[in-house]
Protein backbone atom coordinates (compact mmCIF):
# COMPACT_ATOMS: atom_id res chain seq x y z
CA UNK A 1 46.59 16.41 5.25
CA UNK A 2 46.05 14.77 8.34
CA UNK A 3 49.05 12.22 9.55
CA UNK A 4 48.17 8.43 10.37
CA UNK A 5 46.72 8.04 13.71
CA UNK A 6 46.63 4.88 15.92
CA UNK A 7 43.43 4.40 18.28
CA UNK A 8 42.73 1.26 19.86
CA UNK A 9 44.83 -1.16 18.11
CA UNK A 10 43.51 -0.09 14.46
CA UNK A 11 46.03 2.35 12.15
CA UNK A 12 44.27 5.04 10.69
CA UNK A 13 45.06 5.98 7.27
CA UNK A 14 45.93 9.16 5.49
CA UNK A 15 42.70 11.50 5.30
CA UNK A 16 42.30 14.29 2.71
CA UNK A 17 39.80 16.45 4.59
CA UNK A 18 37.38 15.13 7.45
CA UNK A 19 34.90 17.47 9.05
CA UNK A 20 35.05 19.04 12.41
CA UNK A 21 33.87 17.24 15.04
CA UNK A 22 33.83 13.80 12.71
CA UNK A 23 36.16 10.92 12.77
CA UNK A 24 37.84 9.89 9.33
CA UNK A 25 39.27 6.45 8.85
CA UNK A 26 40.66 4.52 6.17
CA UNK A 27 40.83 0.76 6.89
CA UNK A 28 41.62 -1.73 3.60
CA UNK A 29 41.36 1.46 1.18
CA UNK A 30 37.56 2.39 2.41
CA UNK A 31 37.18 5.66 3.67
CA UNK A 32 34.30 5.81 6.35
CA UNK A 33 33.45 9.09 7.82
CA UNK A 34 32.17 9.04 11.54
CA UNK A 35 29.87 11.85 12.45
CA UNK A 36 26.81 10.15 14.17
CA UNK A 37 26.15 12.35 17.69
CA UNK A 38 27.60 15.13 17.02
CA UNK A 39 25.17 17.97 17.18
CA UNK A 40 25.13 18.78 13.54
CA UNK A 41 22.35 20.67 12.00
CA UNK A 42 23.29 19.86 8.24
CA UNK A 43 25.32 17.15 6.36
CA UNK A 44 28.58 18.77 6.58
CA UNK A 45 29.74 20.39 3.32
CA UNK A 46 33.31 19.25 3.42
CA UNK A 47 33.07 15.30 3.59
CA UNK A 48 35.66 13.51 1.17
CA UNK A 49 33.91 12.73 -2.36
CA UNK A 50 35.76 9.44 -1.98
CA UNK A 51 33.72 8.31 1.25
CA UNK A 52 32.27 4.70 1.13
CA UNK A 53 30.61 4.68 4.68
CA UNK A 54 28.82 7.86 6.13
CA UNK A 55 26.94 8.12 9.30
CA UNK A 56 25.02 10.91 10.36
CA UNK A 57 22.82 9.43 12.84
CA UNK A 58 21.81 10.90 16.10
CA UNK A 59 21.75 14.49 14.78
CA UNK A 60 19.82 17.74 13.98
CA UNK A 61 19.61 17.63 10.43
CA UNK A 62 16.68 18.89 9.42
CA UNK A 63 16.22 18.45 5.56
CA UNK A 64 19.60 16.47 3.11
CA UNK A 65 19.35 17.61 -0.76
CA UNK A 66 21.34 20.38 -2.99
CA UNK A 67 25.07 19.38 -2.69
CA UNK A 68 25.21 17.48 -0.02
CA UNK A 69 25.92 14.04 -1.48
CA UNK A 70 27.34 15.74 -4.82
CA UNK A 71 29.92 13.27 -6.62
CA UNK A 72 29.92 11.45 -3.67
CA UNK A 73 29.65 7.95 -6.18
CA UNK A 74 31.34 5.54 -4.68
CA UNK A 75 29.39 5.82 -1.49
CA UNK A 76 27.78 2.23 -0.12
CA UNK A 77 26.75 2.64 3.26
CA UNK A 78 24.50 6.50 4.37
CA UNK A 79 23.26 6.24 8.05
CA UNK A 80 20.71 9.23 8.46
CA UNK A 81 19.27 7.99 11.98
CA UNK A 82 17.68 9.37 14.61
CA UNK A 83 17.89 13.25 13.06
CA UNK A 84 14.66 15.36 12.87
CA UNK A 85 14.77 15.60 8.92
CA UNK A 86 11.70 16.45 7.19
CA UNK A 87 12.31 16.99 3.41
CA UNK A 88 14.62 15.14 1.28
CA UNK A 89 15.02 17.50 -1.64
CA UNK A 90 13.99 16.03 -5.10
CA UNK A 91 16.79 14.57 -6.74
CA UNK A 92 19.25 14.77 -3.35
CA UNK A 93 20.24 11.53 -4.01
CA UNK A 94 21.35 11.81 -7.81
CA UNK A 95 24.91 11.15 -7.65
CA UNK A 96 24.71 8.04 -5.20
CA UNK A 97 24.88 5.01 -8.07
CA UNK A 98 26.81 3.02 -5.39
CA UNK A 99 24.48 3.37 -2.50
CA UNK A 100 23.71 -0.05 -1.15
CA UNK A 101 22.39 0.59 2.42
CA UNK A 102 20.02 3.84 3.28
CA UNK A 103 18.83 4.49 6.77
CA UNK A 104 16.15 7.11 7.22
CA UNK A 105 14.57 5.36 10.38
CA UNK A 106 13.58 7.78 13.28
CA UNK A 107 13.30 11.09 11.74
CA UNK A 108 9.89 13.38 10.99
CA UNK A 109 9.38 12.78 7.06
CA UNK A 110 5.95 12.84 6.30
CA UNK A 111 6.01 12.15 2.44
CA UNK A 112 8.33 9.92 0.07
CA UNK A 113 7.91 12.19 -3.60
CA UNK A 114 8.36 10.71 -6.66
CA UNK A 115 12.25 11.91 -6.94
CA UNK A 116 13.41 12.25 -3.81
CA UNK A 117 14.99 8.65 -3.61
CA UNK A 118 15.93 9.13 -7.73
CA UNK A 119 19.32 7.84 -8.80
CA UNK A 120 19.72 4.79 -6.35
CA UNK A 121 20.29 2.04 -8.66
CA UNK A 122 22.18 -0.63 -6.85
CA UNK A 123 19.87 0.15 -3.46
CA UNK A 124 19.48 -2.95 -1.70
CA UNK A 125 18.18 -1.71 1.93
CA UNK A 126 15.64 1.03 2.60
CA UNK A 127 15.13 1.59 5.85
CA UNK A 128 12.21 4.29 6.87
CA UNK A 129 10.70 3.39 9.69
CA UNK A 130 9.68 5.53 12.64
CA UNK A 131 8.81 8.77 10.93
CA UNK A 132 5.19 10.20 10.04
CA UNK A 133 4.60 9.10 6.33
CA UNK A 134 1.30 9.59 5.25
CA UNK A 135 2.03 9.03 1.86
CA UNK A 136 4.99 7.40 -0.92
CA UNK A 137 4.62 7.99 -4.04
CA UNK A 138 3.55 5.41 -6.77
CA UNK A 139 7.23 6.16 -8.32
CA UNK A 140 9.03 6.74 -5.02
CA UNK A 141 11.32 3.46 -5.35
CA UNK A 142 11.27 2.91 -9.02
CA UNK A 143 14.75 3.73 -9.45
CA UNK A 144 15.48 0.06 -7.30
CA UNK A 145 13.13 -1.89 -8.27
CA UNK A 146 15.15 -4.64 -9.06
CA UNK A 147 17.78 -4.53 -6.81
CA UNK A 148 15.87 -3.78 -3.52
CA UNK A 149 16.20 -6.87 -1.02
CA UNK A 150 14.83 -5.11 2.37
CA UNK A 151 11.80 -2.57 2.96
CA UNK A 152 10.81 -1.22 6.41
CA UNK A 153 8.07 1.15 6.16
CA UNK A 154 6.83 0.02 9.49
CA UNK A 155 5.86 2.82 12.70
CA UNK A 156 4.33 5.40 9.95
CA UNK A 157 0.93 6.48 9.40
CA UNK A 158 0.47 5.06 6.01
CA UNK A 159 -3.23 4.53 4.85
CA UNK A 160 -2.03 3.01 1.43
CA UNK A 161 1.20 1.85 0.32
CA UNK A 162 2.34 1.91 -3.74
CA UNK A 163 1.32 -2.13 -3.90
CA UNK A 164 2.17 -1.66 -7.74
CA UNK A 165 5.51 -1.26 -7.01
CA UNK A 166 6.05 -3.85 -4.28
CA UNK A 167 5.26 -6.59 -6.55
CA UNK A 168 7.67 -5.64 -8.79
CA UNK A 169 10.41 -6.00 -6.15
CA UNK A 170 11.99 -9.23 -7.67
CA UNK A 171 14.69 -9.45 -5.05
CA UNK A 172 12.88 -8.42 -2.07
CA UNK A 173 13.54 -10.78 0.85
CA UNK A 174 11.64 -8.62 3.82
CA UNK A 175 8.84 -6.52 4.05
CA UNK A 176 8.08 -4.68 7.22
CA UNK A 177 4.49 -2.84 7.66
CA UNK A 178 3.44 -3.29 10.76
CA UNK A 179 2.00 -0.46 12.39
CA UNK A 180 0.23 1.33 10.18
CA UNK A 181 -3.10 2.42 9.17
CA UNK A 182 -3.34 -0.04 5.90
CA UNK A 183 -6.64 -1.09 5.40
CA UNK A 184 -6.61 -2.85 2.33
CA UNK A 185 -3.38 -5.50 0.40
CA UNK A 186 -3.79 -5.43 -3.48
CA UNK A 187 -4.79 -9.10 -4.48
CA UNK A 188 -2.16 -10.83 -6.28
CA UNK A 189 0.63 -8.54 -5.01
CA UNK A 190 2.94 -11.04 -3.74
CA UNK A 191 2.52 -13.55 -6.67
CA UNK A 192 5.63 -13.20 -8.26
CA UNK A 193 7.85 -11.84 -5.28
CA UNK A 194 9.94 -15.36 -4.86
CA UNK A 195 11.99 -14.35 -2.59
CA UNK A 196 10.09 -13.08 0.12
CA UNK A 197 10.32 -14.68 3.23
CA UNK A 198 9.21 -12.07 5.45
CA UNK A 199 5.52 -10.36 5.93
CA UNK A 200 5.10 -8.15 9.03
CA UNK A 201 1.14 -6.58 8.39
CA UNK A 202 1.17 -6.34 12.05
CA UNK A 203 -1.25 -3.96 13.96
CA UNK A 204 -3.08 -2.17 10.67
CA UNK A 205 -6.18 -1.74 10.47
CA UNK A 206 -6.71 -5.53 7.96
CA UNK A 207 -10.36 -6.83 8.45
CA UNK A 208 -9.18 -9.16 5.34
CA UNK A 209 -6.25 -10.63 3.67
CA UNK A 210 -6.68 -12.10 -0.30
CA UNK A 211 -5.39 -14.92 -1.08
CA UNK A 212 -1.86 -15.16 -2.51
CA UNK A 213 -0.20 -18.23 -4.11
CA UNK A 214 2.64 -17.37 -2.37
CA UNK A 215 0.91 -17.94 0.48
CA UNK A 216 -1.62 -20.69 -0.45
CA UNK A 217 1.32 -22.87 -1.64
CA UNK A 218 0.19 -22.72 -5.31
CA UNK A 219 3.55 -21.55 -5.79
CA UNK A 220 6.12 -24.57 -5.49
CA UNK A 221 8.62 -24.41 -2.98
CA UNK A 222 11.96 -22.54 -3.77
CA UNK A 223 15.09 -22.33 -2.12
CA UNK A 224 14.22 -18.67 -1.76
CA UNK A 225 10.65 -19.24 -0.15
CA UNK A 226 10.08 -22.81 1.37
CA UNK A 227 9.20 -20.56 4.35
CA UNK A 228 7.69 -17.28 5.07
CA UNK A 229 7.20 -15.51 8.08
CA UNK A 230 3.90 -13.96 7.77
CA UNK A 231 2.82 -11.71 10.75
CA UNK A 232 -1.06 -9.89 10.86
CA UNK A 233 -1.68 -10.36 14.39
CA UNK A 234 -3.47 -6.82 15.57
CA UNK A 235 -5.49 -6.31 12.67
CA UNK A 236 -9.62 -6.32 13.13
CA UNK A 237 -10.10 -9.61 10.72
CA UNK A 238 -13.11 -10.13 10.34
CA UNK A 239 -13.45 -14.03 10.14
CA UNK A 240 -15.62 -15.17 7.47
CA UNK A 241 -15.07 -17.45 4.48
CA UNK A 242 -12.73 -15.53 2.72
CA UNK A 243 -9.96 -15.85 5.65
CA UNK A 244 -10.55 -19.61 5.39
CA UNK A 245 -7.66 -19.75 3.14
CA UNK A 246 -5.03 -18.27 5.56
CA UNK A 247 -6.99 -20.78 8.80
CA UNK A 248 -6.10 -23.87 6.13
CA UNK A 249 -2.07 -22.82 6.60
CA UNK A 250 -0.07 -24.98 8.30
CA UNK A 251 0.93 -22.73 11.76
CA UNK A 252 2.62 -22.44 15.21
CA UNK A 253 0.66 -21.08 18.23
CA UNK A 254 0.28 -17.56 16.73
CA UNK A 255 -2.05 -15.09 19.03
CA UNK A 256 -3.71 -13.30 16.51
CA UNK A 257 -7.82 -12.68 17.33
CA UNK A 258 -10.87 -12.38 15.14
CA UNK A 259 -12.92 -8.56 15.79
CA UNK A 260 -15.93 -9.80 13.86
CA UNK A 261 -18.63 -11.67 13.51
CA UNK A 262 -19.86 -10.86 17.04
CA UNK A 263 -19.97 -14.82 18.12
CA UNK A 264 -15.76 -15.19 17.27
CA UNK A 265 -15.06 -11.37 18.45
CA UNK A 266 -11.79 -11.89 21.05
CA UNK A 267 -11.52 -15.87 19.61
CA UNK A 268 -8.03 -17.20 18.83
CA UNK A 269 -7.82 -17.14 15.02
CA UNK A 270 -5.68 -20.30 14.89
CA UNK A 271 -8.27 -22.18 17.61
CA UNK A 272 -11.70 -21.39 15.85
CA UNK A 273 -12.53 -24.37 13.31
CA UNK A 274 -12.92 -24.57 9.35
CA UNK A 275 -16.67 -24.71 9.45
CA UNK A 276 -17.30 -21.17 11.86
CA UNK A 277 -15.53 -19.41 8.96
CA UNK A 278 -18.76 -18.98 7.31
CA UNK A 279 -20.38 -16.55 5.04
CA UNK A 280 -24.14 -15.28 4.42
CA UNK A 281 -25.63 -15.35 0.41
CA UNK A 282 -26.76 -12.09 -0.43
CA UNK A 283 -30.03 -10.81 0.22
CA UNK A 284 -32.14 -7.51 -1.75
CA UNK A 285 -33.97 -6.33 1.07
CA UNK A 286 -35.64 -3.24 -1.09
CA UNK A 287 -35.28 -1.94 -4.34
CA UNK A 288 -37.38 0.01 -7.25
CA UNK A 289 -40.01 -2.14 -8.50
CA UNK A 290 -41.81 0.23 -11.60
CA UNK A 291 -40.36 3.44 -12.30
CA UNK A 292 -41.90 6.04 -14.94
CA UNK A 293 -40.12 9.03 -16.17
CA UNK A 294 -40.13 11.51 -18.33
CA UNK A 295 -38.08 11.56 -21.33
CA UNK A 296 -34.62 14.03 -20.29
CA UNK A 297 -35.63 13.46 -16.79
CA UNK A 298 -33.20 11.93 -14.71
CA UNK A 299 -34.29 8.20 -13.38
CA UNK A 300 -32.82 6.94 -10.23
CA UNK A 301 -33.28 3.47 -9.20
CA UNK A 302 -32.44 1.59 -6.15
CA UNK A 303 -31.14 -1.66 -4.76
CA UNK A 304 -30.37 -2.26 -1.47
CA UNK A 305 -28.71 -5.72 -0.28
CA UNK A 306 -27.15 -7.34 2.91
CA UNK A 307 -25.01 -10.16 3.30
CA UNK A 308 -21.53 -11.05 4.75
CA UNK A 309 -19.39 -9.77 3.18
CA UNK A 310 -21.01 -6.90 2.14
CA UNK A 311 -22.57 -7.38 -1.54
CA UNK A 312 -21.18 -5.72 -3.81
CA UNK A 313 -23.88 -4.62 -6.48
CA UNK A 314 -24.34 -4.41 -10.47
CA UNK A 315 -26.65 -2.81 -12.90
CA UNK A 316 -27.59 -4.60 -16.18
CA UNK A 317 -29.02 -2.34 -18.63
CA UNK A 318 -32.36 -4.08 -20.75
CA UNK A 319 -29.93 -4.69 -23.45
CA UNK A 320 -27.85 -7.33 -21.47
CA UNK A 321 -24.86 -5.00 -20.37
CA UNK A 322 -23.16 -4.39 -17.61
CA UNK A 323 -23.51 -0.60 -16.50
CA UNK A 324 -20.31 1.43 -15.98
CA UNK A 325 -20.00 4.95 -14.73
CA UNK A 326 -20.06 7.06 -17.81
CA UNK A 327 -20.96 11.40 -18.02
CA UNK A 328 -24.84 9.90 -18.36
CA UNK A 329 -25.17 7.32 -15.86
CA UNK A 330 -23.58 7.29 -12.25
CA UNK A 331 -23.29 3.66 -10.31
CA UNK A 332 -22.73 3.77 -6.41
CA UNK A 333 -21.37 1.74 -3.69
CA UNK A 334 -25.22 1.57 -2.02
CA UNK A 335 -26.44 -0.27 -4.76
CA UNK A 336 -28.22 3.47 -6.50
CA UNK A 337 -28.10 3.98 -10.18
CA UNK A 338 -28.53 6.68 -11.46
CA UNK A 339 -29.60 7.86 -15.13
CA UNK A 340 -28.81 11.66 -15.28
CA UNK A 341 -30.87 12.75 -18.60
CA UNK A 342 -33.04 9.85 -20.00
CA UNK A 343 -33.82 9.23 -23.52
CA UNK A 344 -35.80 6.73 -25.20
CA UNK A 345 -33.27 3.90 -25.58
CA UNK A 346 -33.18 3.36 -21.95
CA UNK A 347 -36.87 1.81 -21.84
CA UNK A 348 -36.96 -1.46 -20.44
CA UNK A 349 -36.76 -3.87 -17.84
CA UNK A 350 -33.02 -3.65 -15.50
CA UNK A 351 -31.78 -6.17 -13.48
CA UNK A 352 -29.80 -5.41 -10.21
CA UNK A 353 -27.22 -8.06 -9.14
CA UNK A 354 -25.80 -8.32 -5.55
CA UNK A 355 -22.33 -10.32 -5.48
CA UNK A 356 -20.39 -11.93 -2.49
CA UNK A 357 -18.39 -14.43 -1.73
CA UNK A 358 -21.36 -16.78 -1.03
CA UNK A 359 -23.62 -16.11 -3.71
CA UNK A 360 -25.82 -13.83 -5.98
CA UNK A 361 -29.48 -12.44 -5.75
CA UNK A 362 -30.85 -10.59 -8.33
CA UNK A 363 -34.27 -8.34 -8.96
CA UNK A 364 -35.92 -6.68 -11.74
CA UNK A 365 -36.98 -2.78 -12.49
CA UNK A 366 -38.71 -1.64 -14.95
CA UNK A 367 -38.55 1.70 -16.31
CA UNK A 368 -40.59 3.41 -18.68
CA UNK A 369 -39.75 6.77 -20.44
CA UNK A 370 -42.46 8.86 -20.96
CA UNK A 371 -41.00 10.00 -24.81
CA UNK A 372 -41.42 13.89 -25.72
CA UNK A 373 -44.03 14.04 -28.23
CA UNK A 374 -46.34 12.67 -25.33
CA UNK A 375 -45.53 15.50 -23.27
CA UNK A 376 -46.23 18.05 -25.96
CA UNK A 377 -49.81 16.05 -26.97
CA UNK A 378 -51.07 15.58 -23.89
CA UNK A 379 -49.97 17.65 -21.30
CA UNK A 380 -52.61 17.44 -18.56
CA UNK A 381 -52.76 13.65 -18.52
CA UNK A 382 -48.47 14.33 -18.21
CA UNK A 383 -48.86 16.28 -15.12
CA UNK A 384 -51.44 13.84 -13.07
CA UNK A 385 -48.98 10.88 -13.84
């Protein structure tokens, strides 16, 4: 048992066990347990069960799992900083119901597994930036779903983030990230999040943001979110009609910049007006016209259309249905459908419709199926068609 000790002015209380190197205090009944810059290579194995503050930052821990948080339950605060950790065992965290405050920032993780953050149910403060995460689980954080107020994924090299759970984060006040590789923000994923009042989508790789009532003000005012700090400057927006929602919001002299179209490349988003953010109808520029096949042939029509932003295009069978991908037919992004084996049924006339923001365009092919007894009767007429 270690005697009281006086250092600086502050009385240092009776310690059970503190690890070498560390400094152990006990100030109002809290235990904290000082080991950040220390040299360490692991979490030491002997820190006091009852320890409500634990920093380990500035280290050479290399992975944290097995017993190294064991029973430690009334723990609050875990400062992991600055090490050169890698893996976080599944389940390392089990014990740690208490856990308000986790710092993971700085280290060399390059995946977030469905269990490795398990068992933090009162976490309100994740904090995981600067590491090399190229991917987080889907059930990563669904342990603190509820409870998590602050989320810094920022300085990573994430290409997606789990956007189905981030809009279940009912008390999450900031989200941080900025520098990243995100291309793409699930529509609708902010709806609900009324507390919110920080966005950082700073230098990704955006060329659009949807629409969001939290944003758009179709959400009324709270005291939580009567005003959010939204940040996307250093994406490549492209600046077309479907950003003229976010150039209607009410802003200060932000310095983000438009990529594309080529005549607002390097303009000030916030200077260009209403009417340049413009979009173009879509247009087919070639598809099938008449197609004949023979029945349990495969059929492949086309449909090609331009338009800003790109079309997006659908198949309508001659029956009046919208074609999905099925073990028989095969829909792609370049407007090509394709009918693997053909059978009589899918005679007929089938319309190809190219969608945007702006508008519609449609065109007709017809396909006929060349049915088996044909084949069979007449089989030198079959061959010259």
């Amino acid at each position: 048992v270690w005697p009281p000790l006086k250092v600086l002015g502050e009385t240092w209380g009776v310690v059970s066990a503190c690890p070498f190197h560390c400094v152990c205090r006990n100030l109002s009944e809290s235990l904290s347990t000082l080991c950040a810059d220390k040299g360490l290579l692991f979490v030491p194995p002997h820190v006091d069960r009852r320890t409500v503050e634990l920093r380990l930052a500035d280290n050479f821990i290399t992975e944290v799992g097995g017993n190294d948080f064991v029973n430690m339950t009334g723990l609050v605060d875990l400062t992991l900083s600055r090490n050169t950790i890698h893996l976080i065992r599944p389940m390392a965290f089990a014990d740690l119901e208490s856990l308000r405050s986790l710092h993971l920032d700085g280290n060399r993780l390059t995946t977030l597994g469905p269990r490795d953050l398990a068992g933090l149910v009162n976490l309100q403060h994740l904090i995981v930036n600067n590491n090399q995460l190229v991917k987080v689980s889907t059930q990563a954080f669904d342990d603190f779903l509820l409870t998590l107020e602050d989320l810094d994924l920022s300085y990573n090299n994430l290409r997606r983030v789990p956007w189905e759970s981030i809009q279940n984060m009912a008390s999450l006040h900031t989200l941080n990230l900025d520098h990243n590789l995100i291309d793409h923000i699930a529509e609708g994923v902010f709806g609900e999040l009324y507390k919110l009042a920080r966005l950082d989508m700073t230098s990704n790789r955006l060329r659009t943001l949807p629409p969001d009532p939290l944003f758009t003000g179709a959400i009324s005012p709270t005291p939580y979110n009567a005003v959010i700090s939204l940040n996307f400057g250093g994406n490549p927006l492209h600046c077309n009609c479907e950003l003229l929602w976010l150039r209607r919001l009410i802003r200060g002299d932000d310095m983000e910049t438009c990529a594309t179209p080529a005549h607002l490349a390097g303009r000030y988003f916030w200077s260009i007006p209403e009417e340049e953010f413009t979009c173009e109808p879509p247009l087919i520029t070639r598809h099938t016209h008449k197609l004949w096949v023979l029945e349990g042939q495969r059929a492949t029509l086309k449909c090609r259309a331009i338009g800003d932003p790109e079309p997006v295009v659908h198949w309508v069978s001659p029956d009046d249905r919208i074609i999905a991908n099925s073990s028989r037919t095969s829909s792609f992004s370049n407007g090509t459908l394709d009918i693997l084996v053909t059978v009589a049924r899918d005679d007929g006339a089938y319309t190809c419709i190219a969608i945007n923001a702006a508008g519609e365009a449609t065109a007709t092919v017809d396909l006929k199926i060349i049915p088996l007894y044909l084949q069979s009767r007449y089989p030198v007429f079959m061959q010259n068609l």
